[in-house]
C-alpha atoms as a PDB file:
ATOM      1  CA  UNK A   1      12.037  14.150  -1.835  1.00  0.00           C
ATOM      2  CA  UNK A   2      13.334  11.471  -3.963  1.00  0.00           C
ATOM      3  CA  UNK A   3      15.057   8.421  -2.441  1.00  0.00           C
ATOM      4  CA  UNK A   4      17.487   8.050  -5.621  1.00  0.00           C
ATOM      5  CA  UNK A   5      19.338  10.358  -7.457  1.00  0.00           C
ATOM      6  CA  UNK A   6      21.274  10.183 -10.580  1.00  0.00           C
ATOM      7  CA  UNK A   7      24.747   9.029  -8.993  1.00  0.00           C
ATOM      8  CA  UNK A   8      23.791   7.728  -6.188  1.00  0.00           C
ATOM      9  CA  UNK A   9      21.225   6.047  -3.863  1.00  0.00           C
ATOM     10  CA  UNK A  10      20.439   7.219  -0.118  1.00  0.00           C
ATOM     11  CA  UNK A  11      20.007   3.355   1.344  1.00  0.00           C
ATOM     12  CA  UNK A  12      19.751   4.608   5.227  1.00  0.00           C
ATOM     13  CA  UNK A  13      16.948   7.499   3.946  1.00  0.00           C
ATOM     14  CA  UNK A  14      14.756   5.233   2.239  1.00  0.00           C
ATOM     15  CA  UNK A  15      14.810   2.805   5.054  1.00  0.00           C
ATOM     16  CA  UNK A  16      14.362   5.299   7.766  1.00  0.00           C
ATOM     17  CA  UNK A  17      11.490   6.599   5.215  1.00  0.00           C
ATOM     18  CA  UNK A  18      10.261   3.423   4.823  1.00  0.00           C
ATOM     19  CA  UNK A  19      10.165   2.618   8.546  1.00  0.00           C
ATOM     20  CA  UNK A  20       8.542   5.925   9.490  1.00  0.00           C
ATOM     21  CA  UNK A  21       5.400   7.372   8.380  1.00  0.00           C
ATOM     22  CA  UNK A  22       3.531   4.992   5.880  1.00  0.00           C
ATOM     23  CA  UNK A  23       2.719   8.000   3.488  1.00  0.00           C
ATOM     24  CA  UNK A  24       5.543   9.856   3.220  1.00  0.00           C
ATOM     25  CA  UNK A  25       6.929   7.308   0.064  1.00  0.00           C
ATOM     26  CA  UNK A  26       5.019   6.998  -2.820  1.00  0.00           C
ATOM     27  CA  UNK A  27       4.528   3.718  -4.660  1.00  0.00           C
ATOM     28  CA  UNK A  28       6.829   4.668  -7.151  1.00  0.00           C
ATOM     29  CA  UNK A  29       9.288   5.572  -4.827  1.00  0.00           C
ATOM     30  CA  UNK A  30       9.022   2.039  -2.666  1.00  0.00           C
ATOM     31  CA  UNK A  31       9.335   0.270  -5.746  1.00  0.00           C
ATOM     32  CA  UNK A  32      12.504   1.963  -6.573  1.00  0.00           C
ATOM     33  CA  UNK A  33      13.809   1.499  -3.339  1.00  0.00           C
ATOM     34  CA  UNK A  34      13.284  -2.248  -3.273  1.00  0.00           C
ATOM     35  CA  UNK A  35      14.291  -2.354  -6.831  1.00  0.00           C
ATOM     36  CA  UNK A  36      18.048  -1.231  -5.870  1.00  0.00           C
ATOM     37  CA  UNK A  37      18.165  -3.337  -2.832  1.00  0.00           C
ATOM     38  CA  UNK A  38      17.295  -6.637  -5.028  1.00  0.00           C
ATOM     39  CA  UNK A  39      19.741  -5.268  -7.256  1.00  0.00           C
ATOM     40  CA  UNK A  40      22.591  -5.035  -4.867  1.00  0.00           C
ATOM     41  CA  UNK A  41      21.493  -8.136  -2.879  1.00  0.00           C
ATOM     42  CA  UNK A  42      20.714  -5.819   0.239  1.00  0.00           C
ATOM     43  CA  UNK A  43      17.848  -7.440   0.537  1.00  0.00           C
ATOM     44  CA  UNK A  44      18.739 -10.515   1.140  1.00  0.00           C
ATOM     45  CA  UNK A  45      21.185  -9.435   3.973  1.00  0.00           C
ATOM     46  CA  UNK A  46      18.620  -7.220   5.615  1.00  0.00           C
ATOM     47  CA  UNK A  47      16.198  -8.280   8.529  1.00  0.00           C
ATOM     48  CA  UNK A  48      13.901 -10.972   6.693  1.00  0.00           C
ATOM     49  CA  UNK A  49      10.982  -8.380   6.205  1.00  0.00           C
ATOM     50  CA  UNK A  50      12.732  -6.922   3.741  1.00  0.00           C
ATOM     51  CA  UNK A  51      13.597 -10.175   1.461  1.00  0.00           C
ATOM     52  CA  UNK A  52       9.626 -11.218   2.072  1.00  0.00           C
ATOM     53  CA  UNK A  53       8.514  -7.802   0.779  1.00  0.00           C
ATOM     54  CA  UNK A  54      11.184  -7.895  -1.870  1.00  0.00           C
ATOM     55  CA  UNK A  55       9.984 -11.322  -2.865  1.00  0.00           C
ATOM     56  CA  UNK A  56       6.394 -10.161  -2.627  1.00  0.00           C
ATOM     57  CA  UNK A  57       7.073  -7.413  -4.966  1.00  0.00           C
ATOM     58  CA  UNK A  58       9.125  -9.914  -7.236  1.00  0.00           C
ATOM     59  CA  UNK A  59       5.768 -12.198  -7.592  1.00  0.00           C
ATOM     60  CA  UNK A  60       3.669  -9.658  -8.160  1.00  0.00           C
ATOM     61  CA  UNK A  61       5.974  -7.999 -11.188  1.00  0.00           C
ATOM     62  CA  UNK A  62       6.368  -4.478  -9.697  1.00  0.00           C
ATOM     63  CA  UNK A  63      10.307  -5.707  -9.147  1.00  0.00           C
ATOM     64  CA  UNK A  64      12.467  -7.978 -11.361  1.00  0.00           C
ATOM     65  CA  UNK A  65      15.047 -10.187 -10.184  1.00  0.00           C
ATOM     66  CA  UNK A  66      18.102  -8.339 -10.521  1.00  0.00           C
ATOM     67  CA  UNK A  67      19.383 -10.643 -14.071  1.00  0.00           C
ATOM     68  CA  UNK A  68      16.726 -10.488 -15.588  1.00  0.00           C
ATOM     69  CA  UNK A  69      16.791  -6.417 -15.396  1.00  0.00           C
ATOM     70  CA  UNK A  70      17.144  -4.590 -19.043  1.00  0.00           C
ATOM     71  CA  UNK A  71      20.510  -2.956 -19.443  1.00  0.00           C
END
């Protein structure tokens, strides 16, 4: 199961996904996920785990801040 789709992405589902089992997302799919909440500032406005991680995955180049994303 994908957390994304074409038009639209499932915010609650990857976040009850990401808070339940630690295998059911793949890499790809958590990077996504943080990907569209940087994006969309969520995670900034979410509980402060989320900002860290988002942060964390900023630093380590798996996520890019969202203006420096390629249109």
């Amino acid at each position: 199961m994908a957390v994304a789709t074409d038009t639209e992405f499932d915010v609650v589902g990857f976040i009850m996904r990401l808070e339940g089992e630690a295998d059911d997302l793949t890499q790809d799919e958590v990077i996504e996920g943080f990907q569209y909440l940087i994006d969309t500032g969520m995670a900034w406005s979410l509980q402060g785990s989320y900002g860290r991680a988002a942060m964390s995955l900023i630093e380590q180049g798996y996520c890019t801040p969202p203006n420096e994303r390629a249109e």
